[in-house]
C-alpha atoms as a PDB file:
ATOM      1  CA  UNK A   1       0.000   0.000   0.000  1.00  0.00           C
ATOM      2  CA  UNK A   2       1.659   3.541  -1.090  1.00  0.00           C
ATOM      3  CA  UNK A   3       1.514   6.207   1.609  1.00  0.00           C
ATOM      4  CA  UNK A   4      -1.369   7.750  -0.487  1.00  0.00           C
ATOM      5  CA  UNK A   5      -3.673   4.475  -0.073  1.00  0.00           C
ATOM      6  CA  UNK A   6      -2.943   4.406   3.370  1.00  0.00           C
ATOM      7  CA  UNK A   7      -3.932   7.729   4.188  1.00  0.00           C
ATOM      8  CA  UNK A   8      -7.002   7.787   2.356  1.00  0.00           C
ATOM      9  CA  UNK A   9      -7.595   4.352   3.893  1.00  0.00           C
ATOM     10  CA  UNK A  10      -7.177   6.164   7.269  1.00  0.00           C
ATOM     11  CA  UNK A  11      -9.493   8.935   6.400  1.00  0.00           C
ATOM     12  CA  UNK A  12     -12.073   6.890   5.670  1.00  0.00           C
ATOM     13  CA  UNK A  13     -11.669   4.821   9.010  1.00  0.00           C
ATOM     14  CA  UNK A  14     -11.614   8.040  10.530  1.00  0.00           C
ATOM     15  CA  UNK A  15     -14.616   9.517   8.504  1.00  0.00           C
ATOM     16  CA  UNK A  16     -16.647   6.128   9.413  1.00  0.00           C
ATOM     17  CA  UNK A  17     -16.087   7.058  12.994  1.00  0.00           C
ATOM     18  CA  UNK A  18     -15.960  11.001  13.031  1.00  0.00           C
ATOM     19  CA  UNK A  19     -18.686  11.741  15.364  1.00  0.00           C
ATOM     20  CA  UNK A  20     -17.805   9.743  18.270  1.00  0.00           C
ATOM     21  CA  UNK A  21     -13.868   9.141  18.080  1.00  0.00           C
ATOM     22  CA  UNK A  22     -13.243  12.813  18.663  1.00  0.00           C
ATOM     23  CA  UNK A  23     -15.149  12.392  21.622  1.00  0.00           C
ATOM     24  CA  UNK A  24     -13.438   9.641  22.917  1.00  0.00           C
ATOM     25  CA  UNK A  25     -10.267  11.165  22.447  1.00  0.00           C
ATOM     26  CA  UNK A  26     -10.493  14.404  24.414  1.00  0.00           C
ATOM     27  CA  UNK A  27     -12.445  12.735  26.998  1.00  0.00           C
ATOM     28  CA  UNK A  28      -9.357  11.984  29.426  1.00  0.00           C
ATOM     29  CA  UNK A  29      -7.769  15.532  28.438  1.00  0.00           C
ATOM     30  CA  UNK A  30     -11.189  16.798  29.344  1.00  0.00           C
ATOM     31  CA  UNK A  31     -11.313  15.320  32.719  1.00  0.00           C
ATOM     32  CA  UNK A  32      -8.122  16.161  34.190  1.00  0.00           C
ATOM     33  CA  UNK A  33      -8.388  20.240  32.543  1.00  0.00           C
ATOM     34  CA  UNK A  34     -11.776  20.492  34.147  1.00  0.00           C
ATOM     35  CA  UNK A  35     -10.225  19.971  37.136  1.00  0.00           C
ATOM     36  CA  UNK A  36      -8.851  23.531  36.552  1.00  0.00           C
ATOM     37  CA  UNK A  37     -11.882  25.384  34.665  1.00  0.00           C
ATOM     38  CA  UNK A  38     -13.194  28.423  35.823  1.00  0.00           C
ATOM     39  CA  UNK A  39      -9.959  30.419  35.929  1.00  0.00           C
ATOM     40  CA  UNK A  40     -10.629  33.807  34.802  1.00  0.00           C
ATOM     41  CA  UNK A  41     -13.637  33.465  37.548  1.00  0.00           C
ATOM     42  CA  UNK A  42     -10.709  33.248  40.061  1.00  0.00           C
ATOM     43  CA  UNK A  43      -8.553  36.030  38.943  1.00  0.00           C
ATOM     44  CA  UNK A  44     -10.720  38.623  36.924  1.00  0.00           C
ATOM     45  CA  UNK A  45     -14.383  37.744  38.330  1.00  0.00           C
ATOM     46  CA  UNK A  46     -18.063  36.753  37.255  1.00  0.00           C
ATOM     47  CA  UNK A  47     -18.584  39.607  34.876  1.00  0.00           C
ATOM     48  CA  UNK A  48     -15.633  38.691  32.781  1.00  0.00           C
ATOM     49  CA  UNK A  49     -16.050  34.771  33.317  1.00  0.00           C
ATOM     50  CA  UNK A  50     -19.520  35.793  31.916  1.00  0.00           C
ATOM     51  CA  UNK A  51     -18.398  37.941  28.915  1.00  0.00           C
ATOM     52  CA  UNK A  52     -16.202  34.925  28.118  1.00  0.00           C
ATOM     53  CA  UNK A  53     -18.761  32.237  27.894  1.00  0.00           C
ATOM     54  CA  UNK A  54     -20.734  34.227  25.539  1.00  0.00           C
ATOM     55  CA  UNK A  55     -18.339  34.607  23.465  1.00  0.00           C
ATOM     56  CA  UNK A  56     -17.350  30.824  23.526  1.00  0.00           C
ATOM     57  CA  UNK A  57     -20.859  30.066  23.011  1.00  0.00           C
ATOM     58  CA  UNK A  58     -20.978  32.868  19.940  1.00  0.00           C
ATOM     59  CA  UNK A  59     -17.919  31.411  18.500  1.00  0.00           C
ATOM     60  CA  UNK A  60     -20.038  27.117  18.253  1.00  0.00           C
ATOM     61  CA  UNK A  61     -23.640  28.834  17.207  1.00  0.00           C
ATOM     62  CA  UNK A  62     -21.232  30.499  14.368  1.00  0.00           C
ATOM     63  CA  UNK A  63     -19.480  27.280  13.265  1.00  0.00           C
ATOM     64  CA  UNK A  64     -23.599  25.898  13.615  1.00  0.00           C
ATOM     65  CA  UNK A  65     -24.523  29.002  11.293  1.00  0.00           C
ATOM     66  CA  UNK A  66     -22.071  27.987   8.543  1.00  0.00           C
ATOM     67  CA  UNK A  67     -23.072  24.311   8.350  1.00  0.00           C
ATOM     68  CA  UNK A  68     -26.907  25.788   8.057  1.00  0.00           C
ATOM     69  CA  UNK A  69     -25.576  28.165   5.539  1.00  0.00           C
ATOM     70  CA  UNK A  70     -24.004  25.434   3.903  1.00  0.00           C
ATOM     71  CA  UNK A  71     -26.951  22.391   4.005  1.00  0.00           C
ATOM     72  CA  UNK A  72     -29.383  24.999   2.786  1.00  0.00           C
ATOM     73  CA  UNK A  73     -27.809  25.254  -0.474  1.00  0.00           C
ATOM     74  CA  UNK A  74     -26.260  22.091  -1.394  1.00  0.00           C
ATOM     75  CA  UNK A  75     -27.077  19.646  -3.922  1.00  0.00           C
ATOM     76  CA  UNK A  76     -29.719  16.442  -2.708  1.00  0.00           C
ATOM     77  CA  UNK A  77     -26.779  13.359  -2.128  1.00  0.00           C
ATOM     78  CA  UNK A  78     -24.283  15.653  -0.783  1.00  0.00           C
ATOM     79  CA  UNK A  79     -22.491  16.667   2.224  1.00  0.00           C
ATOM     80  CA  UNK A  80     -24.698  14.155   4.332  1.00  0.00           C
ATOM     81  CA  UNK A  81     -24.264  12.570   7.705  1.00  0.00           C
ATOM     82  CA  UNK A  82     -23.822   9.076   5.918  1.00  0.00           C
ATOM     83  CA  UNK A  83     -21.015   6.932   8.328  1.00  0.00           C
ATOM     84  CA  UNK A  84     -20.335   4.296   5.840  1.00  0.00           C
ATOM     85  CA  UNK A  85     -19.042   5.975   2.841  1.00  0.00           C
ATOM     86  CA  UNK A  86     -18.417   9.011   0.689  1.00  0.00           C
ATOM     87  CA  UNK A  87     -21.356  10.125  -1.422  1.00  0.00           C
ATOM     88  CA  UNK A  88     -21.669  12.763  -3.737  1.00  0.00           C
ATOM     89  CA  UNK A  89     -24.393  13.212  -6.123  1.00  0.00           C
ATOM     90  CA  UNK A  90     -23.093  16.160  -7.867  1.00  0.00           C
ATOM     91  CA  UNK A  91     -20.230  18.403  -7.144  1.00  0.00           C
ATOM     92  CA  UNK A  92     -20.772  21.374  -5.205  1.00  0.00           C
ATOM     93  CA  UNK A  93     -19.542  24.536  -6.267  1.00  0.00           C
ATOM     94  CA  UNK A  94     -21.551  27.495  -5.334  1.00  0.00           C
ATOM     95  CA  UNK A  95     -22.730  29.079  -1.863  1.00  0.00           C
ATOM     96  CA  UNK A  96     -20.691  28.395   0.829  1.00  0.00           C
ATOM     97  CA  UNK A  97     -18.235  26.099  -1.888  1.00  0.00           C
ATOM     98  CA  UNK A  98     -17.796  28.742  -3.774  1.00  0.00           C
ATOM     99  CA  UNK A  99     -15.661  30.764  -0.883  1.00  0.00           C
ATOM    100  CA  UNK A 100     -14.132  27.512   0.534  1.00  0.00           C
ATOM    101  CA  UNK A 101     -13.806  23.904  -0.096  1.00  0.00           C
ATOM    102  CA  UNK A 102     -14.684  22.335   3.214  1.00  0.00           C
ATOM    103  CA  UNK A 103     -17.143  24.538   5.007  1.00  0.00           C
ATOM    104  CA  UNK A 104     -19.002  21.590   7.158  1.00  0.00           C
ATOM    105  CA  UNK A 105     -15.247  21.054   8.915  1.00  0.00           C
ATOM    106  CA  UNK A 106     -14.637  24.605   9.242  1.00  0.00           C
ATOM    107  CA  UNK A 107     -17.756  24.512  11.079  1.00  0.00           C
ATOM    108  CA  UNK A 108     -17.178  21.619  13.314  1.00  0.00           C
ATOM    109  CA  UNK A 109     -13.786  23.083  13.974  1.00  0.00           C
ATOM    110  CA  UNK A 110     -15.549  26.205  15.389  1.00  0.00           C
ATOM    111  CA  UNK A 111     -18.591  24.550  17.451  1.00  0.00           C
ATOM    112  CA  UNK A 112     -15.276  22.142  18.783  1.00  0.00           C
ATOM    113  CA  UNK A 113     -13.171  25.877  19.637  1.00  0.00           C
ATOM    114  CA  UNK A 114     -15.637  27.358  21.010  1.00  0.00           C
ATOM    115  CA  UNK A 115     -15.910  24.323  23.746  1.00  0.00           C
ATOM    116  CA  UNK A 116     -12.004  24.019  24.128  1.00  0.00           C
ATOM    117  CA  UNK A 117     -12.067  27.466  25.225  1.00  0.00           C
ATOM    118  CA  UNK A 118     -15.155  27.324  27.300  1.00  0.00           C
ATOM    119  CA  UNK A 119     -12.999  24.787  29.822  1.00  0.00           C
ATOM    120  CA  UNK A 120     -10.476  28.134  29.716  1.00  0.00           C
ATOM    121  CA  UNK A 121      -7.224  25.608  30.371  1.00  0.00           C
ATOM    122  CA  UNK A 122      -4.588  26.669  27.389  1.00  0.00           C
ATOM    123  CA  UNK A 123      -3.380  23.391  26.884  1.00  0.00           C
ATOM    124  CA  UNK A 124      -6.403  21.739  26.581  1.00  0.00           C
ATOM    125  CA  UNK A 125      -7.294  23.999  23.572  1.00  0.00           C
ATOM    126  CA  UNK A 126      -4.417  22.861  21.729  1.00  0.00           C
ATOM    127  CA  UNK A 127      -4.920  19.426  22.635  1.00  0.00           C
ATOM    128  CA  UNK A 128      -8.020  19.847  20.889  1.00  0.00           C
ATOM    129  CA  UNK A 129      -6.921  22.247  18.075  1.00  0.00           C
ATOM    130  CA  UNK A 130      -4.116  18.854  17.835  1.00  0.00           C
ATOM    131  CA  UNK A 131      -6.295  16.362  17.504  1.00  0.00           C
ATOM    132  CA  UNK A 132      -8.842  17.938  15.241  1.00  0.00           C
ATOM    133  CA  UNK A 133      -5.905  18.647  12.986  1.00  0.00           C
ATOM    134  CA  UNK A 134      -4.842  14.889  12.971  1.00  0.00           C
ATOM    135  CA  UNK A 135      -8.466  13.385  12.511  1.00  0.00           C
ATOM    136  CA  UNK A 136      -9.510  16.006   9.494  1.00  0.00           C
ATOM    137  CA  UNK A 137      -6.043  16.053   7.695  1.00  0.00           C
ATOM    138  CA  UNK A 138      -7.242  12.114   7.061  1.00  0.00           C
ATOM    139  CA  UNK A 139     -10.626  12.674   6.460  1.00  0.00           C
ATOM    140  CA  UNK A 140     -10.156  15.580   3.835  1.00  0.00           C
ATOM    141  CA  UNK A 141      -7.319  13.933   2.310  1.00  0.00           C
ATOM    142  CA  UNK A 142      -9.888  10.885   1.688  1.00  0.00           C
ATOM    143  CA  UNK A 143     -13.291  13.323   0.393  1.00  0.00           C
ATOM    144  CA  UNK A 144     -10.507  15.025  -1.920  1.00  0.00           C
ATOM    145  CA  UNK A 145      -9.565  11.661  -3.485  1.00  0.00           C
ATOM    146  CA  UNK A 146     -13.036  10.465  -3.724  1.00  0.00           C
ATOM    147  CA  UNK A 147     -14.397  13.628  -5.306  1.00  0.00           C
ATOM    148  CA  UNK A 148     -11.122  13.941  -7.472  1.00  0.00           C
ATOM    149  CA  UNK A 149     -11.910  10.229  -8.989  1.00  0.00           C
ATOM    150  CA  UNK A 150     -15.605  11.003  -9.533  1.00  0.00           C
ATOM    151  CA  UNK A 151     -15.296  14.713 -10.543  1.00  0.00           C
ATOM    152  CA  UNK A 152     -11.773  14.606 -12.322  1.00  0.00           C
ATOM    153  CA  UNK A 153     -11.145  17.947 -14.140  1.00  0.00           C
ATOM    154  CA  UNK A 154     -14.036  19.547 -13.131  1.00  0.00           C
ATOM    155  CA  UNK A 155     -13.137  19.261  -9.509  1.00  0.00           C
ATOM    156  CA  UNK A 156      -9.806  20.231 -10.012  1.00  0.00           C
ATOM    157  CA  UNK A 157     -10.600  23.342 -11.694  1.00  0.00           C
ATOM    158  CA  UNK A 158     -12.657  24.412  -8.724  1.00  0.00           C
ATOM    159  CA  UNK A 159     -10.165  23.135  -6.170  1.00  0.00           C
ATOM    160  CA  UNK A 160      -7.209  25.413  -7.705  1.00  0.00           C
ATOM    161  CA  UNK A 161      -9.375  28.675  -7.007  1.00  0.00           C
ATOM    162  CA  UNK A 162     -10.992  28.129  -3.955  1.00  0.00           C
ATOM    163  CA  UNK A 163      -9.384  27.478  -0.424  1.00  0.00           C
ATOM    164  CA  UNK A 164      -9.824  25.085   1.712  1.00  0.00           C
ATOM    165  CA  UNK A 165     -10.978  26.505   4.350  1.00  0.00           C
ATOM    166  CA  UNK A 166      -9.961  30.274   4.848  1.00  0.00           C
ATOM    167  CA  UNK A 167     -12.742  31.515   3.359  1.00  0.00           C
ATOM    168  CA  UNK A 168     -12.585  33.798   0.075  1.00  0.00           C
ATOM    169  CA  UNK A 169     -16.016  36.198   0.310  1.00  0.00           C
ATOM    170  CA  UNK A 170     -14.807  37.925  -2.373  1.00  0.00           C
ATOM    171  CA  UNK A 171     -15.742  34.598  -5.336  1.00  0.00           C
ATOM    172  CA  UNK A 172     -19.313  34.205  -3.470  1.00  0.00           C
ATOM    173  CA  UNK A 173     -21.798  32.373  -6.246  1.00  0.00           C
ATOM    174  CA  UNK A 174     -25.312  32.738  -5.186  1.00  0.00           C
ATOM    175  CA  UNK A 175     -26.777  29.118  -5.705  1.00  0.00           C
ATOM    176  CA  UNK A 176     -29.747  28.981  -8.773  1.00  0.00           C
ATOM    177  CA  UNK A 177     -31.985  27.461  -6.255  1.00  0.00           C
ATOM    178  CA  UNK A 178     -33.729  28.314  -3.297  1.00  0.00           C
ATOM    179  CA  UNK A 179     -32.658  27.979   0.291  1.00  0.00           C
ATOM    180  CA  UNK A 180     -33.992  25.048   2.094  1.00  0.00           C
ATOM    181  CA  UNK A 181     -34.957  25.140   5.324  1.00  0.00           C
ATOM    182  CA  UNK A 182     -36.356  21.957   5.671  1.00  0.00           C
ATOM    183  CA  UNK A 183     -32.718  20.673   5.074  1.00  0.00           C
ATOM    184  CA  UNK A 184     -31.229  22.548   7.593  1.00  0.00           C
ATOM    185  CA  UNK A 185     -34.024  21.376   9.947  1.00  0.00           C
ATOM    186  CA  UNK A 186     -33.778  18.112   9.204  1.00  0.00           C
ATOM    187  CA  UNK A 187     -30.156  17.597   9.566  1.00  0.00           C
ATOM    188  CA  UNK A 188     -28.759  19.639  12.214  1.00  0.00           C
ATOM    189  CA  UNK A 189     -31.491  19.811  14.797  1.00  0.00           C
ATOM    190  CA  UNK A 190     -29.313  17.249  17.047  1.00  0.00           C
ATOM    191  CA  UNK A 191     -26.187  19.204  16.219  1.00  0.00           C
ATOM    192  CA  UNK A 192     -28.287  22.392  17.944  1.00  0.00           C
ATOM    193  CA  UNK A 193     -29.445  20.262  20.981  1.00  0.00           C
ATOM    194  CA  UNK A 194     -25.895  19.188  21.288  1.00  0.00           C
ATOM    195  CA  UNK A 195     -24.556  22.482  21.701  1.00  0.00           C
ATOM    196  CA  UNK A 196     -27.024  23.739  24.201  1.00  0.00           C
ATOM    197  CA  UNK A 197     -26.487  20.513  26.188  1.00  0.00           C
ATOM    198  CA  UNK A 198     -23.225  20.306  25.619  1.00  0.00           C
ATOM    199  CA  UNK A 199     -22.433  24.272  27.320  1.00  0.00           C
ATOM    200  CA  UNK A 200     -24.815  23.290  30.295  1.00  0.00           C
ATOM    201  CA  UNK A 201     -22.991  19.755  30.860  1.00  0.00           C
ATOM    202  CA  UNK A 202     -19.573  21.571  30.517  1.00  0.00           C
ATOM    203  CA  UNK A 203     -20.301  24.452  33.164  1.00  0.00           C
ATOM    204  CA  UNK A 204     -21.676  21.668  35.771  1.00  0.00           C
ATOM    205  CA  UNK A 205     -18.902  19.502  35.651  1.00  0.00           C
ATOM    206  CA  UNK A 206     -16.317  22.665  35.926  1.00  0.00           C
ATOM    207  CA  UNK A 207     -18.251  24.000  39.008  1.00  0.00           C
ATOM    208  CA  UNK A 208     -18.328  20.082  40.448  1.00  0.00           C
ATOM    209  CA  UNK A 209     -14.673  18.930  39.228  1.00  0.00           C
ATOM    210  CA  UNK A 210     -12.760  22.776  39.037  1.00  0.00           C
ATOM    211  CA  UNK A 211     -14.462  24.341  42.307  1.00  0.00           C
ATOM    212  CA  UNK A 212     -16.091  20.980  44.245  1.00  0.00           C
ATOM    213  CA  UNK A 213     -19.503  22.988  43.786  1.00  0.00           C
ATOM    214  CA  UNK A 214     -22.768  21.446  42.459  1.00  0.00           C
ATOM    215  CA  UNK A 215     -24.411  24.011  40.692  1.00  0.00           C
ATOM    216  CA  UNK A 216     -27.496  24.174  38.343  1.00  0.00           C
ATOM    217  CA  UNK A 217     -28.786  27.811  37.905  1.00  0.00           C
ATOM    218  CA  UNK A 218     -32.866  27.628  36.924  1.00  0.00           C
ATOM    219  CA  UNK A 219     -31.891  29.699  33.816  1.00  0.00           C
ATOM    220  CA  UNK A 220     -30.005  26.833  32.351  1.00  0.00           C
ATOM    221  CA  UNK A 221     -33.005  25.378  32.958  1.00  0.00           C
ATOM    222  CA  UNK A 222     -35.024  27.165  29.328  1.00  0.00           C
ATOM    223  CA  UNK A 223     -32.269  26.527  26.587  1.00  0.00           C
ATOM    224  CA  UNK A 224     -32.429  23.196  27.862  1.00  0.00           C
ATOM    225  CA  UNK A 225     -36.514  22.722  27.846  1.00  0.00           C
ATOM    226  CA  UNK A 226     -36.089  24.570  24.211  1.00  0.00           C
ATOM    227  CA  UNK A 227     -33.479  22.261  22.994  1.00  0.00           C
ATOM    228  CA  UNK A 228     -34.801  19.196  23.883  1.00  0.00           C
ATOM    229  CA  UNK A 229     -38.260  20.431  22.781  1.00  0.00           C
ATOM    230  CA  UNK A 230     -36.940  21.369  19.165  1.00  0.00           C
ATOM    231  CA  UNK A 231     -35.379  17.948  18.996  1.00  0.00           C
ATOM    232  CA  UNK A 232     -38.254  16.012  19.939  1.00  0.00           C
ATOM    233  CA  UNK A 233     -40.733  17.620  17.577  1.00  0.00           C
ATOM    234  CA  UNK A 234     -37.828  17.803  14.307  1.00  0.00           C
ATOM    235  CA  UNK A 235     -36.905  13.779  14.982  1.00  0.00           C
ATOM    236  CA  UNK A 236     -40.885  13.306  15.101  1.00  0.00           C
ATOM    237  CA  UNK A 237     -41.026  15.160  11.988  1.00  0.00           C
ATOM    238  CA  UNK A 238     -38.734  13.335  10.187  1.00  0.00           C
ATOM    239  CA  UNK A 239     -39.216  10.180  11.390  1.00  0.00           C
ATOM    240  CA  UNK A 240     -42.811   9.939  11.412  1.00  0.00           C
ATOM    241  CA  UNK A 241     -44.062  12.437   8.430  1.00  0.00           C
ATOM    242  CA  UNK A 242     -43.120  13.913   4.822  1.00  0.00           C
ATOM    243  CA  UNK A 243     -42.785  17.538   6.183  1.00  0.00           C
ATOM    244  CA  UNK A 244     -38.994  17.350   6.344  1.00  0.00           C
ATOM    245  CA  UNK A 245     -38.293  15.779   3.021  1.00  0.00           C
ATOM    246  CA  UNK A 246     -37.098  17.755   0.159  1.00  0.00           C
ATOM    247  CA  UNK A 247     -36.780  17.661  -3.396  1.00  0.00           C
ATOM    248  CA  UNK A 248     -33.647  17.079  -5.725  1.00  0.00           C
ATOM    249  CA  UNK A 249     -32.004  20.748  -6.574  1.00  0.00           C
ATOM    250  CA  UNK A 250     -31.673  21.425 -10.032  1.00  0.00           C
ATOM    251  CA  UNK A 251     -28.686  20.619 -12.344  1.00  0.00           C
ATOM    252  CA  UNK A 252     -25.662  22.772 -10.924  1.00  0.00           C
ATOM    253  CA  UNK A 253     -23.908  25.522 -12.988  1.00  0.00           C
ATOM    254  CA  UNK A 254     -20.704  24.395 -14.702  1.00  0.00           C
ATOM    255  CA  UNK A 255     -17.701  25.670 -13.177  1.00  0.00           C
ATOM    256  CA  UNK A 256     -15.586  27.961 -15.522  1.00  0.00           C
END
């Protein structure tokens, strides 16, 4: 096996597996740098601990808003939570594709920041800036070669102008079709229960683990009721009636 077979081998393992492994990874780093969460409490006080959770929690609902962004405008058989191989329909080369190649990992790589920094230990960020770095390097590699294979000069047309993932606003293509909401719905309505859940879970294990405190505030209490609620009526809707499905997008514009 070259080195190119075995890393797109590994990026498809790692694909297969890229919404718990991460997970598992970080959960021992996560552990022992809870342990000492809640600094800037300690030496700057609430307000500022407060200003800084907001703008952790900003920094995930933006990596959430560019996946929406993204879903709403892609092709039907694309860019889909499918675990068992790469699909791809069509190739996508307008909305968020047209500014940068991989716009679903740029947004996991913010919602994933934005809790790093929410534990406020340093090296447990770039633990996690690490390992994110390791598992996508794979991953990419392998939707690169796939797409390459199926797409051949087309895709490597588009792949010379646009970056991977600092985006370039300045080559934004409108998409010919509408924006679907029922897509966005339908596929990231546990992604938006995950970050409300996964703030709340974060800030009671730092008061428990980081100050030996059990603490659950009764305003945590209606993001929570919110989230779950959204969830439960989306996964009825989808898994019990037609309201979430949607219909193929037309034929994509060639790309020059």
């Amino acid at each position: 096996m070259t080195i190119r077979e075995h890393f797109e081998s590994t990026g498809n393992w790692l694909f297969r597996r890229r919404g718990s492994l991460p997970v598992i990874a970080l959960s021992p780093f996560l552990l022992v740098a809870l342990q000492q969460a809640e600094y800037f409490e300690r030496v700057w006080g609430d307000d500022f601990q407060t200003v800084w959770e907001i703008t952790c929690i900003t920094i995930s609902c933006l990596g959430l808003a560019i996946r929406c962004i993204t879903l709403g405008w892609i092709h039907e058989g694309t860019s889909g939570r499918n675990t068992k191989e790469q699909l791809a329909d069509q190739l996508n080369t307008d909305g968020m594709y047209s500014v940068m190649r991989h716009p679903l990992s740029a947004g996991n790589f913010l919602i994933i920041l934005g809790f790093a920094l929410f534990v406020q230990v340093g090296w447990f960020v770039m633990i996690t800036v690490l390992l994110f770095g390791i598992f996508y390097e794979r991953i990419v590699f392998a939707e690169e070669e796939f797409l390459l294979r199926k797409f051949g000069n087309a895709y490597v047309r588009w792949a010379k102008a646009i970056p991977a993932f600092i985006p370039g606003f300045r080559a934004w293509q409108k998409p010919d079709r509408e924006f679907s909401f029922r897509r966005v719905l339908k596929r990231e309505y546990s992604t938006f229960l995950g970050i409300i859940a996964g703030f709340i879970i974060l800030k009671i294990l730092a008061n428990f683990l980081g100050e030996q405190e059990i603490e659950f505030k009764p305003l945590w209490l209606l993001p929570l009721l919110i989230g779950g609620g959204v969830y439960l009526l989306l996964r009825y809707l989808r898994k019990k009636t037609d309201f979430l499905q949607t219909t193929p997008s037309c034929v994509p514009r060639k790309y020059p």
